[in-house]
C-alpha atoms as a PDB file:
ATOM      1  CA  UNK A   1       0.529  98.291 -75.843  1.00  0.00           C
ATOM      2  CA  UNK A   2      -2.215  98.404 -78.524  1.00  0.00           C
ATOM      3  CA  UNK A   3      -0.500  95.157 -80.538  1.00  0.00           C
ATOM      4  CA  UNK A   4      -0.126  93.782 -77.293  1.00  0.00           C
ATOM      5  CA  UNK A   5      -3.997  93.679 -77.094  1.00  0.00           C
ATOM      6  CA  UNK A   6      -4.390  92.524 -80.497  1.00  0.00           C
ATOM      7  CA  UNK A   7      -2.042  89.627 -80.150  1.00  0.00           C
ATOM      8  CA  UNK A   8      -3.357  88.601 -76.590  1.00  0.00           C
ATOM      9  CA  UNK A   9      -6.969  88.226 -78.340  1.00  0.00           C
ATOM     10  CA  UNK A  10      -5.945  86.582 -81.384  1.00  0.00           C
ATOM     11  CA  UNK A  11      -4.447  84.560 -79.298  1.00  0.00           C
ATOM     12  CA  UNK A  12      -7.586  84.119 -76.871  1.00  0.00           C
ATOM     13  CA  UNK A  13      -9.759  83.838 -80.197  1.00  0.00           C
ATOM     14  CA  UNK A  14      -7.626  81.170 -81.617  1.00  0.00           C
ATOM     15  CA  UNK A  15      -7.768  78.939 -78.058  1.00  0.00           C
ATOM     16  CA  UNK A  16     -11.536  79.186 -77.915  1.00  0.00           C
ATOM     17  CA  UNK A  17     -12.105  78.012 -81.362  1.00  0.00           C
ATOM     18  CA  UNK A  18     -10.406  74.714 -80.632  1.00  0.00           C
ATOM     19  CA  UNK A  19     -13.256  73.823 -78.901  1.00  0.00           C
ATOM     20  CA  UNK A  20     -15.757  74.732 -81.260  1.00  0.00           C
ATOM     21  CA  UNK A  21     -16.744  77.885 -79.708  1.00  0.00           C
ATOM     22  CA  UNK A  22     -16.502  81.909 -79.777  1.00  0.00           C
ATOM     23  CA  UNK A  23     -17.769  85.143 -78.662  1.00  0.00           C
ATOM     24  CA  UNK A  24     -20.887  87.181 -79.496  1.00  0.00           C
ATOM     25  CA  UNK A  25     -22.217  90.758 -77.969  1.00  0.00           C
ATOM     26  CA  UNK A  26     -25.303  92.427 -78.692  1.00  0.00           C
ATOM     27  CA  UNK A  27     -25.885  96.054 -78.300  1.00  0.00           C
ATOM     28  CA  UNK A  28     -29.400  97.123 -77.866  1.00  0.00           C
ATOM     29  CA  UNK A  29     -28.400 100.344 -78.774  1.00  0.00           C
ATOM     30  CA  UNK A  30     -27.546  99.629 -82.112  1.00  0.00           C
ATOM     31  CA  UNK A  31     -29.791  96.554 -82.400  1.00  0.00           C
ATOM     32  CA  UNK A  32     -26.271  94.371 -83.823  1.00  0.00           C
ATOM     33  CA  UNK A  33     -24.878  91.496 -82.951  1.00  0.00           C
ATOM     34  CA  UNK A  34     -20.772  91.763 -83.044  1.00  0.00           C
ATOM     35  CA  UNK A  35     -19.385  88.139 -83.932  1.00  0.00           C
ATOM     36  CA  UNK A  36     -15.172  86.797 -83.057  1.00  0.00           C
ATOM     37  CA  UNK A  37     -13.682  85.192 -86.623  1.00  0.00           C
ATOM     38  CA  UNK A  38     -15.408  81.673 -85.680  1.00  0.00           C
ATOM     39  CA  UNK A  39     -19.187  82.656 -84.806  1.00  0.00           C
ATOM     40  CA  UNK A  40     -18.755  84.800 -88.548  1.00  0.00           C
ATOM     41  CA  UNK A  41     -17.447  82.080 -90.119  1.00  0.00           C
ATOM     42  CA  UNK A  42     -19.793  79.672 -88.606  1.00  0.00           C
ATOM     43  CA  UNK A  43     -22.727  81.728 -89.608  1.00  0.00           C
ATOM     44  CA  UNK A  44     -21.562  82.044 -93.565  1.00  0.00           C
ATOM     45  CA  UNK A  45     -21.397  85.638 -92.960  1.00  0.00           C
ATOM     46  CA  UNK A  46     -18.473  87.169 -95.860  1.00  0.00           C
ATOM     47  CA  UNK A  47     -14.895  87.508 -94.997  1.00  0.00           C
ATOM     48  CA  UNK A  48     -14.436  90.401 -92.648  1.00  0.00           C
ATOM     49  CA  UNK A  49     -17.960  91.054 -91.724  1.00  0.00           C
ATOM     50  CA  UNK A  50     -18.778  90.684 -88.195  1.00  0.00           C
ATOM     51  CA  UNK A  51     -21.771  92.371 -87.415  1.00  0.00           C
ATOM     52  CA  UNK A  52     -25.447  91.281 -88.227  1.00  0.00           C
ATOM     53  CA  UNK A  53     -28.639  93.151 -86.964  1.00  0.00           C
ATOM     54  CA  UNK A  54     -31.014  91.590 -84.587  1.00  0.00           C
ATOM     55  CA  UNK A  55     -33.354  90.908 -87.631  1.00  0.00           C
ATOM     56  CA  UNK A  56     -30.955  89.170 -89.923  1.00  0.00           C
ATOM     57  CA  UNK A  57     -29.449  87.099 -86.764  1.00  0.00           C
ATOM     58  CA  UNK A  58     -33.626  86.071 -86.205  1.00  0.00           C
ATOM     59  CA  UNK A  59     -33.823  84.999 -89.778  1.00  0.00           C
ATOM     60  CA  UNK A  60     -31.313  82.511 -89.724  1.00  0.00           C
ATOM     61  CA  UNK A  61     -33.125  80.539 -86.459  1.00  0.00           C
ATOM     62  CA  UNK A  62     -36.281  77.847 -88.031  1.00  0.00           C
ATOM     63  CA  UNK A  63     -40.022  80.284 -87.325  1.00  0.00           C
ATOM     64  CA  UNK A  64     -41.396  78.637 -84.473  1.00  0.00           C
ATOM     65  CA  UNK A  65     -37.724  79.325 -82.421  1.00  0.00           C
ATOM     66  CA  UNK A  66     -37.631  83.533 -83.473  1.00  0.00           C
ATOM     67  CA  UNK A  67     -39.846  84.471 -81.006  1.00  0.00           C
ATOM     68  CA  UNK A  68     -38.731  82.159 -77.976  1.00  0.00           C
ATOM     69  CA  UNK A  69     -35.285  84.107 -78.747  1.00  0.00           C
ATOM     70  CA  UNK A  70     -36.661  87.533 -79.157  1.00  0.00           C
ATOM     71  CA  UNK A  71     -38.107  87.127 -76.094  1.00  0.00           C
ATOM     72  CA  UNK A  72     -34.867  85.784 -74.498  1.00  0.00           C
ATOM     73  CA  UNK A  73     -33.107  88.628 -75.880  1.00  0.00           C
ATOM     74  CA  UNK A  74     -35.819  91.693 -74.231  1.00  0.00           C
ATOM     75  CA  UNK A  75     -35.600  90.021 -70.949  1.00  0.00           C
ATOM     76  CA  UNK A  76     -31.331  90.032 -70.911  1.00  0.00           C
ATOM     77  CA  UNK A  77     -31.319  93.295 -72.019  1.00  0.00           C
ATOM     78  CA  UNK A  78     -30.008  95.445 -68.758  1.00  0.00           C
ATOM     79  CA  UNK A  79     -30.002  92.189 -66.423  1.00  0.00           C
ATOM     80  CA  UNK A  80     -26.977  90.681 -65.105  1.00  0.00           C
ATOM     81  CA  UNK A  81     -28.593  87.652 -65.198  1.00  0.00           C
ATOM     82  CA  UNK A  82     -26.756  84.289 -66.660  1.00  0.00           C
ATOM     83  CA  UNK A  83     -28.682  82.503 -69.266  1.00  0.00           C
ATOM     84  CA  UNK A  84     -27.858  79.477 -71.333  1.00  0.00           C
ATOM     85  CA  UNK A  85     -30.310  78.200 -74.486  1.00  0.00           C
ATOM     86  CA  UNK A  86     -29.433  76.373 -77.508  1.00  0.00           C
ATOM     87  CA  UNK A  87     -31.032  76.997 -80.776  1.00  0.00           C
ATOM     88  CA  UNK A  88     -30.854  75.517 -84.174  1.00  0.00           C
ATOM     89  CA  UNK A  89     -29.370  78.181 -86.869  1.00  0.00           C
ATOM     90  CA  UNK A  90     -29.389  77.834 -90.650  1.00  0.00           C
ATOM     91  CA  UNK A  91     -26.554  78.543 -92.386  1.00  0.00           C
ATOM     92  CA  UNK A  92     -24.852  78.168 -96.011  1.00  0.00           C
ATOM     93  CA  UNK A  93     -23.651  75.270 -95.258  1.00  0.00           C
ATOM     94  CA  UNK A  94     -26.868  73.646 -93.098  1.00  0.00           C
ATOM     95  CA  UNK A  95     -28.987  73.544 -90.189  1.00  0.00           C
ATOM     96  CA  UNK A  96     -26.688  73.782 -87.231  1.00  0.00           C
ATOM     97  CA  UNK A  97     -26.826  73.133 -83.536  1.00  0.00           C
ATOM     98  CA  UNK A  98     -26.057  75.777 -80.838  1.00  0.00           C
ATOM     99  CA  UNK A  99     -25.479  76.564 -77.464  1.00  0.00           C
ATOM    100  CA  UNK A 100     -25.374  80.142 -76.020  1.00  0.00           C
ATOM    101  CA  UNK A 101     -24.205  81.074 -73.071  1.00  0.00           C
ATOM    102  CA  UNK A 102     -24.516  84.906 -72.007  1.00  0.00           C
ATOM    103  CA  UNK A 103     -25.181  87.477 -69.554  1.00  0.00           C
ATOM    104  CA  UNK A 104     -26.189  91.684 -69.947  1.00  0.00           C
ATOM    105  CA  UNK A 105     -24.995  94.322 -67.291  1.00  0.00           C
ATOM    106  CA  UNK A 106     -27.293  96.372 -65.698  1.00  0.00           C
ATOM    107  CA  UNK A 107     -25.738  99.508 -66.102  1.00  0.00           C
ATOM    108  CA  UNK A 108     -25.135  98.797 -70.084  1.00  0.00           C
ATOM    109  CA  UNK A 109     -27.036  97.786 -73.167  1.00  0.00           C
ATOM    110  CA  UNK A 110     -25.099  95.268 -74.051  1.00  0.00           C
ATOM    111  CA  UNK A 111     -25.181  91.503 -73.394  1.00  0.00           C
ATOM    112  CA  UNK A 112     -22.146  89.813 -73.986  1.00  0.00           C
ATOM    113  CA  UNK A 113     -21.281  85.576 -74.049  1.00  0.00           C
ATOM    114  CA  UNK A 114     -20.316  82.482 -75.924  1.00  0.00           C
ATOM    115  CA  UNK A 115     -21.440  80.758 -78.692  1.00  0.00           C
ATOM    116  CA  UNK A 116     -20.506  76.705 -79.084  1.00  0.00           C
ATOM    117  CA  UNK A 117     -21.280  74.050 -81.977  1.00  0.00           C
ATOM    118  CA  UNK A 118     -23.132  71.257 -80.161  1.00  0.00           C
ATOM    119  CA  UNK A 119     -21.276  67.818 -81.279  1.00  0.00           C
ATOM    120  CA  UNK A 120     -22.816  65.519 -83.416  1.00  0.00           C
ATOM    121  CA  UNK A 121     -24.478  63.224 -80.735  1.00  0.00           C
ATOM    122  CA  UNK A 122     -25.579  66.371 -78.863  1.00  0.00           C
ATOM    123  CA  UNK A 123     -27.152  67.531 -81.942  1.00  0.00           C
ATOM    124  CA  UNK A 124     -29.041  64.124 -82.750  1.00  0.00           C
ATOM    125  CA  UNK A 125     -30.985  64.720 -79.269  1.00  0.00           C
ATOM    126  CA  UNK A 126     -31.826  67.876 -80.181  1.00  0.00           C
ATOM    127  CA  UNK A 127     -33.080  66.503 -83.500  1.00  0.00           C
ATOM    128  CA  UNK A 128     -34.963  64.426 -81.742  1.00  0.00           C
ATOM    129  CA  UNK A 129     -38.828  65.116 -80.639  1.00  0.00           C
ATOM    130  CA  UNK A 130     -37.810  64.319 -76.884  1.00  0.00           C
ATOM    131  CA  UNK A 131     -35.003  66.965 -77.357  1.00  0.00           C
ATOM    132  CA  UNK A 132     -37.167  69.783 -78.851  1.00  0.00           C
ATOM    133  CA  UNK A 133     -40.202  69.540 -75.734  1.00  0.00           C
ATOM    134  CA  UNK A 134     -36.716  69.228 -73.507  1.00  0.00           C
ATOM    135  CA  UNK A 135     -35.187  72.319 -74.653  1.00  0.00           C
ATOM    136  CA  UNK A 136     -38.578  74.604 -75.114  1.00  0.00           C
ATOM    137  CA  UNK A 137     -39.818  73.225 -72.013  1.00  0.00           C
ATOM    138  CA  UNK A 138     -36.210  74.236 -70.581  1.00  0.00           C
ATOM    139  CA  UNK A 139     -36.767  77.804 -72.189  1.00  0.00           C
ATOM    140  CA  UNK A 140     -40.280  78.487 -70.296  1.00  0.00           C
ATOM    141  CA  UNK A 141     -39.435  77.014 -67.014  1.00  0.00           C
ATOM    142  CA  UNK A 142     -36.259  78.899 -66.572  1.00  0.00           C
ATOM    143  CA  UNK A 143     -37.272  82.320 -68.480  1.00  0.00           C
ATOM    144  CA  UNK A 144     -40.945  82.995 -68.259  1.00  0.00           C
ATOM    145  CA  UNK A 145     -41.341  83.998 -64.733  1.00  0.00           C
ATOM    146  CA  UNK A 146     -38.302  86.622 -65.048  1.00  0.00           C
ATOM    147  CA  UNK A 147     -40.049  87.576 -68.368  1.00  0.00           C
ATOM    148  CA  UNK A 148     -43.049  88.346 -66.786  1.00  0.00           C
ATOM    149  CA  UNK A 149     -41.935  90.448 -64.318  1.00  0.00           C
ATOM    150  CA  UNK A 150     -40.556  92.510 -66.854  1.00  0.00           C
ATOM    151  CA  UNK A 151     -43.552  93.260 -68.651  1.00  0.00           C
ATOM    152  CA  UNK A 152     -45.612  93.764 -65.820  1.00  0.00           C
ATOM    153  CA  UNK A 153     -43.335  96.560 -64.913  1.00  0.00           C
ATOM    154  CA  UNK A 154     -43.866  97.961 -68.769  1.00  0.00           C
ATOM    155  CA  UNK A 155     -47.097 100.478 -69.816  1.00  0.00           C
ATOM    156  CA  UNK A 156     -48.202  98.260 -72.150  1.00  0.00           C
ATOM    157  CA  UNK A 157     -47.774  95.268 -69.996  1.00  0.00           C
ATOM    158  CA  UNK A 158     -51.466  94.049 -70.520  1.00  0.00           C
ATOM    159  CA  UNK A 159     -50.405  93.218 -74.509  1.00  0.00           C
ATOM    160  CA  UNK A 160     -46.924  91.967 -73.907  1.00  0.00           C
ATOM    161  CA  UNK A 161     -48.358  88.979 -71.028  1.00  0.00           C
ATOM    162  CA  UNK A 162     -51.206  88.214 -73.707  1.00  0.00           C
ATOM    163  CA  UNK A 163     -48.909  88.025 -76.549  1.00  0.00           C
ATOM    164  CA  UNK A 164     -46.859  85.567 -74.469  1.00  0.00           C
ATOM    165  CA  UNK A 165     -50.087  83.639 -73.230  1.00  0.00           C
ATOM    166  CA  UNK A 166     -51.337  83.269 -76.758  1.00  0.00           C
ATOM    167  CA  UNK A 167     -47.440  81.999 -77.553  1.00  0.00           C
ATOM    168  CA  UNK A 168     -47.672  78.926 -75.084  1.00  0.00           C
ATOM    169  CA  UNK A 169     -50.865  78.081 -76.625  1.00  0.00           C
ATOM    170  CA  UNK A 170     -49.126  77.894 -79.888  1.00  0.00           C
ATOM    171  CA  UNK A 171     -46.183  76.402 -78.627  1.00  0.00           C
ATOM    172  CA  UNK A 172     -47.687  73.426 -76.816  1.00  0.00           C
ATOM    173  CA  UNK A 173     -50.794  73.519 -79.039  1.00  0.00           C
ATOM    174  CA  UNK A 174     -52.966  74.211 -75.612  1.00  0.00           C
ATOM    175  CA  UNK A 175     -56.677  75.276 -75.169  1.00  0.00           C
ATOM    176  CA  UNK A 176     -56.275  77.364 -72.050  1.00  0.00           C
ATOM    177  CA  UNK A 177     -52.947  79.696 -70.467  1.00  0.00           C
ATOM    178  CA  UNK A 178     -53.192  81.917 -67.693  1.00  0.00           C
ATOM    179  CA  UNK A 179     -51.284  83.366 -64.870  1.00  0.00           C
ATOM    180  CA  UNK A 180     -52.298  82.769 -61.231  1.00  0.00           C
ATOM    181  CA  UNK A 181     -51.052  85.476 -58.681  1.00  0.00           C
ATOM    182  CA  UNK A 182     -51.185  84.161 -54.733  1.00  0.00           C
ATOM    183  CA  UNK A 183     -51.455  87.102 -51.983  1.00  0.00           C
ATOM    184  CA  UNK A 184     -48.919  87.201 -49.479  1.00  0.00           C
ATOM    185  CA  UNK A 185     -50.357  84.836 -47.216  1.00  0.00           C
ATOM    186  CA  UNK A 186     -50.701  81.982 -49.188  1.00  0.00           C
ATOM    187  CA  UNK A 187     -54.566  82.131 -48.611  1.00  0.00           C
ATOM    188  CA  UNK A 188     -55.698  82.875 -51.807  1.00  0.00           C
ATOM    189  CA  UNK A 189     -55.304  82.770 -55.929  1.00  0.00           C
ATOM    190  CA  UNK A 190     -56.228  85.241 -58.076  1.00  0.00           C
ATOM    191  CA  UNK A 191     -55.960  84.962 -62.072  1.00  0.00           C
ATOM    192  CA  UNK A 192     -54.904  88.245 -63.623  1.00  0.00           C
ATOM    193  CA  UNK A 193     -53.969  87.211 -67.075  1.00  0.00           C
ATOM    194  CA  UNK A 194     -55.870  84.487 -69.060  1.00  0.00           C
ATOM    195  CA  UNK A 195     -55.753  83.534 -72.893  1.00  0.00           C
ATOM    196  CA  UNK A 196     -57.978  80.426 -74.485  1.00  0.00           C
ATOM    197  CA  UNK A 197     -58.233  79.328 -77.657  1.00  0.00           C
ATOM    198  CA  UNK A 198     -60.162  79.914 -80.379  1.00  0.00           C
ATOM    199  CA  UNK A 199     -64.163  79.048 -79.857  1.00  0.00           C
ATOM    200  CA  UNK A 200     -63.238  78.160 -76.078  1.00  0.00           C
ATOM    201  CA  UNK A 201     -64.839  80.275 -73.012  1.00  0.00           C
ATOM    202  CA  UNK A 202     -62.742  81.818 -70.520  1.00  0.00           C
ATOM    203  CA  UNK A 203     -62.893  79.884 -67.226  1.00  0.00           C
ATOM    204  CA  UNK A 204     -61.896  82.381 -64.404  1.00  0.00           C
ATOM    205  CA  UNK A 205     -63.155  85.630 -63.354  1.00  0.00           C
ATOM    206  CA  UNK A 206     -61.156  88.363 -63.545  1.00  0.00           C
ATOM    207  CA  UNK A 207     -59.685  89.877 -59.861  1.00  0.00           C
ATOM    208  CA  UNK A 208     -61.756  87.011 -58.151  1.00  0.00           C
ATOM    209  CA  UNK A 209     -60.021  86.073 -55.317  1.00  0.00           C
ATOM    210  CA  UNK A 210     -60.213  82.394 -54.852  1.00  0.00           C
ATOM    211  CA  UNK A 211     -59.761  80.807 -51.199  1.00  0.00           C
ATOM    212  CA  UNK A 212     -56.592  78.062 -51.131  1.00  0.00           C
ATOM    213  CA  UNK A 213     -54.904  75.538 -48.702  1.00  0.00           C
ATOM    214  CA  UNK A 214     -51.475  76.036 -48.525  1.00  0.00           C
ATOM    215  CA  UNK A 215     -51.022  72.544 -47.272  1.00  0.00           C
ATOM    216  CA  UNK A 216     -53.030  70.963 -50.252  1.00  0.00           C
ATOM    217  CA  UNK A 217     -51.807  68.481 -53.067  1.00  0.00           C
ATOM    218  CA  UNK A 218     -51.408  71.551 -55.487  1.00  0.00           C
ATOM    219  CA  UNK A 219     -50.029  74.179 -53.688  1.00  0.00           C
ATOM    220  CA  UNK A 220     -47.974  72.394 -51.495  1.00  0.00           C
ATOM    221  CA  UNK A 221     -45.989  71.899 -54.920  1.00  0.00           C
ATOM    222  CA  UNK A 222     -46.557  75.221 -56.537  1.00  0.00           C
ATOM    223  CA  UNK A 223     -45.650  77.093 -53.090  1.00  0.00           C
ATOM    224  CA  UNK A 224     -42.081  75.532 -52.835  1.00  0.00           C
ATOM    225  CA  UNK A 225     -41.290  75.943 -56.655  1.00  0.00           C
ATOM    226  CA  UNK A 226     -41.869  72.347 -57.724  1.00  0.00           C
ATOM    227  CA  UNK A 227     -43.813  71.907 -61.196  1.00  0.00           C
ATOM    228  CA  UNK A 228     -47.071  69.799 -61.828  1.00  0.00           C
ATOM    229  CA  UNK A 229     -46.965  68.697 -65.593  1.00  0.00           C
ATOM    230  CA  UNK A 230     -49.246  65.677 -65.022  1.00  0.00           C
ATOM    231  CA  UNK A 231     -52.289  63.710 -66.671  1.00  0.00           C
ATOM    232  CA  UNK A 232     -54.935  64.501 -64.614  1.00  0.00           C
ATOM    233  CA  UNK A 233     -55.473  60.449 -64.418  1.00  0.00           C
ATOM    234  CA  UNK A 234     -51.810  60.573 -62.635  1.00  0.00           C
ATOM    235  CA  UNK A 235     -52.909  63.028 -59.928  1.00  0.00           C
ATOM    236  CA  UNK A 236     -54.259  61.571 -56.991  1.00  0.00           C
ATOM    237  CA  UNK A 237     -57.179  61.606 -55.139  1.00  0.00           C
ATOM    238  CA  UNK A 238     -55.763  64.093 -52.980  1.00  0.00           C
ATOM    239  CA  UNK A 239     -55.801  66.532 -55.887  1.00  0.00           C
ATOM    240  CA  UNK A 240     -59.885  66.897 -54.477  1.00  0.00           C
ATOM    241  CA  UNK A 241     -62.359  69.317 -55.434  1.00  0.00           C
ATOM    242  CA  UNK A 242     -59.672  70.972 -58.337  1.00  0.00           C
ATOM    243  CA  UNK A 243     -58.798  67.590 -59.677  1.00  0.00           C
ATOM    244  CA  UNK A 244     -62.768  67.128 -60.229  1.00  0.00           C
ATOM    245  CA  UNK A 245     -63.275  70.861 -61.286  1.00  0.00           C
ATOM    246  CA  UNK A 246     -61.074  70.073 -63.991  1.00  0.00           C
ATOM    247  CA  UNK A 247     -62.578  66.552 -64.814  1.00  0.00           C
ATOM    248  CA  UNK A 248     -65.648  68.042 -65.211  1.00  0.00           C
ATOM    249  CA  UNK A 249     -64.715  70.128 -68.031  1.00  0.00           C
ATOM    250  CA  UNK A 250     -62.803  67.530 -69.746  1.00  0.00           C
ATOM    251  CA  UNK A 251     -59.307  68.670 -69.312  1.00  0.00           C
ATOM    252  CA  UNK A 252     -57.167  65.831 -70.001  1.00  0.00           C
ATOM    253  CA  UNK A 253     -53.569  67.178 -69.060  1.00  0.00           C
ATOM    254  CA  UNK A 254     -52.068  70.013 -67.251  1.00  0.00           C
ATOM    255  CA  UNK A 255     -48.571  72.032 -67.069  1.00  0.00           C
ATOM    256  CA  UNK A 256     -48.529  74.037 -64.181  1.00  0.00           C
ATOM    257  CA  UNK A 257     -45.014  76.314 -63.870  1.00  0.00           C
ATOM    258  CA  UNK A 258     -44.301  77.983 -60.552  1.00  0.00           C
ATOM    259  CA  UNK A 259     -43.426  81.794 -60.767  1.00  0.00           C
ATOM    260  CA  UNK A 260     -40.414  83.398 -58.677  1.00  0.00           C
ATOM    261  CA  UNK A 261     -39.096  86.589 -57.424  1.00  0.00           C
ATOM    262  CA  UNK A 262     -35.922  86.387 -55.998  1.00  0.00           C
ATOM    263  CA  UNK A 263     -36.653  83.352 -53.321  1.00  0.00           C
ATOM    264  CA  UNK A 264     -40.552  83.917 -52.982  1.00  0.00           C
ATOM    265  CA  UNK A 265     -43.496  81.829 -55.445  1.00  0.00           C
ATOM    266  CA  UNK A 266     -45.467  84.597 -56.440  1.00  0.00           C
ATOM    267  CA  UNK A 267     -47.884  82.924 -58.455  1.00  0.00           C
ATOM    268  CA  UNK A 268     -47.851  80.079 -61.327  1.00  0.00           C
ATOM    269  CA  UNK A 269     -48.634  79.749 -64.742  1.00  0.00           C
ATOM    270  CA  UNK A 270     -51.387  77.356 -66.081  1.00  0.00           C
ATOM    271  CA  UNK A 271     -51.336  75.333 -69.134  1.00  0.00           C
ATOM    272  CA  UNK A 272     -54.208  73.619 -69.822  1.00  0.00           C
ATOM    273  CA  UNK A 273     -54.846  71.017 -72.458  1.00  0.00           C
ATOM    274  CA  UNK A 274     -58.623  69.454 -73.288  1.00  0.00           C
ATOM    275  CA  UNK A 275     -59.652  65.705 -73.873  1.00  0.00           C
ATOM    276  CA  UNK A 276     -60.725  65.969 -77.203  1.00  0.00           C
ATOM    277  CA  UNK A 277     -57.366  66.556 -78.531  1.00  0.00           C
ATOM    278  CA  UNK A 278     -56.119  63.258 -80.149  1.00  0.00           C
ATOM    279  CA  UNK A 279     -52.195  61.880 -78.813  1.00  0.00           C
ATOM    280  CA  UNK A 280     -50.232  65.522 -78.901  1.00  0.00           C
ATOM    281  CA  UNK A 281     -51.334  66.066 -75.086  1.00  0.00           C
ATOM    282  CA  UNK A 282     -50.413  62.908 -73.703  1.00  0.00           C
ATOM    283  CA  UNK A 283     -47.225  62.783 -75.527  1.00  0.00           C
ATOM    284  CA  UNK A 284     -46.307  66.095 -74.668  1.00  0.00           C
ATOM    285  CA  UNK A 285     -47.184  65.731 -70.794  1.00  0.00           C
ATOM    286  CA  UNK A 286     -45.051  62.557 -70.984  1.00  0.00           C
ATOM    287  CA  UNK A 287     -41.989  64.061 -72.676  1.00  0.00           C
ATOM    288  CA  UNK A 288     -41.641  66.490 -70.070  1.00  0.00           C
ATOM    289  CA  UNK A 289     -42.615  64.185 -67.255  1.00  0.00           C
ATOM    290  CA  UNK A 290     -38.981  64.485 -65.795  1.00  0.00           C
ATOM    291  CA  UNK A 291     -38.793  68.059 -65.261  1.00  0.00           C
ATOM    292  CA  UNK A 292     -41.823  67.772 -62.738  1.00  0.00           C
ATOM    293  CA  UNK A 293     -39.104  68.345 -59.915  1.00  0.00           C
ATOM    294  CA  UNK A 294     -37.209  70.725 -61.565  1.00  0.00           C
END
């Protein structure tokens, strides 16, 4: 029965590598990643060995990608959730193209999924500046809000959502992030986290509930899950006494990402990027422009 095992995934492991592709599990336990033959071999690691810890696995993914996967990796611990992300890895041989596929169980510490080596024209998008904003854009809008329920569940869950604001300002080289919280009636906003850059004021007061139309330009987006990642010269009119609120202090661009649980908008993050930076905004805001119905 036992070689009957063995043969049926040698088998399974040979079928899947056809197509470029093999399976990965990480135990949280152990903090190690178990590889199949392929993802090893793929990843240089030495005949016969494969297991890597969380650490070494990091250190083969380019800086500014470790912590959008280590963050990827705390939320999927003990969630049955599906997630999908691709990554570029280095390896002996190269910088590679990825695409993971996984989900954890919530009675386990382990997550468990595939691993696939994006083709050459998939990988010359990713290469490309449109396919980098794509895929980290990608990575926020479907990740964050999950994320953030997490930590606000955690004891030290003041330090974990700052960390992550300060990492979107990094990320999209912002001046202002913070997290807006609506009440249950859709009557008001209230910003409970809030992270600005360096030698730039904070902008909202702290547990300061602020009065909101439901039916207005903004939140008639924001309510039903629809993004605004805009120029504020694209917004119209309608976008009233906000659109001129943020004129006035010379925002130039915005990236506003709706936040879920289960089927309810319980808030939104805000991105917030100032006139005075030179092209990055603008080509940023435009990059992303066709996620703004995602």
């Amino acid at each position: 029965m036992n070689n009957s095992i063995k043969e049926d995934s040698s088998r399974w492991d040979k079928a899947i590598s056809v197509s470029n592709m093999g399976w990965w599990e990480a135990d949280y336990n152990k903090e190690m990643y178990l590889f199949s033959d392929f993802v090893a071999q793929l990843l240089g690691l030495d005949a016969g060995k494969n297991e890597m810890s969380f650490h070494d696995f990091q250190q083969l993914l380019p800086e500014d990608y470790r912590n959008l996967f280590n963050y990827t990796s705390l939320f999927y611990k003990g969630s049955d959730e599906m997630f999908e992300q691709r990554l570029p890895v280095n390896t002996p041989k190269g910088k590679i193209w990825v695409l993971l596929r996984a989900a954890g169980g919530q009675d386990t510490n382990r997550c468990t999924g595939m691993l696939q080596q994006l083709s050459k024209e998939e990988t010359s998008y990713m290469e490309s500046d449109s396919g980098k904003r794509f895929e980290r854009m990608l990575y926020w809008q479907n990740s964050i809000s999950d994320a953030l329920l997490v930590f606000l569940q955690e004891k030290d869950a003041v330090i974990s959502v700052h960390m992550m604001l300060k990492e979107l300002l990094i990320q999209f080289n912002a001046d202002h992030t913070y997290i807006m919280e609506f009440d249950n009636n859709y009557t008001c906003e209230n910003c409970i986290y809030e992270v600005s850059k360096e030698g730039h004021e904070l902008i909202y007061e702290e547990n300061m509930c602020n009065a909101i139309d439901k039916s207005d330009w903004w939140n008639s987006r924001l309510t039903t899950g629809i993004p605004i990642i805009l120029n504020l010269s694209d917004i119209p009119l309608e976008g009233g006494e906000k659109l001129e609120w943020m004129k006035g202090r010379h925002i130039n661009s915005i990236i506003f990402l709706p936040l879920l649980s289960g089927n309810d908008i319980w808030g939104y993050v805000g991105i917030e990027f100032a006139t005075k930076k030179k092209n990055g905004n603008k080509t940023n805001v435009c990059g992303l422009h066709s996620l703004r119905t995602y």
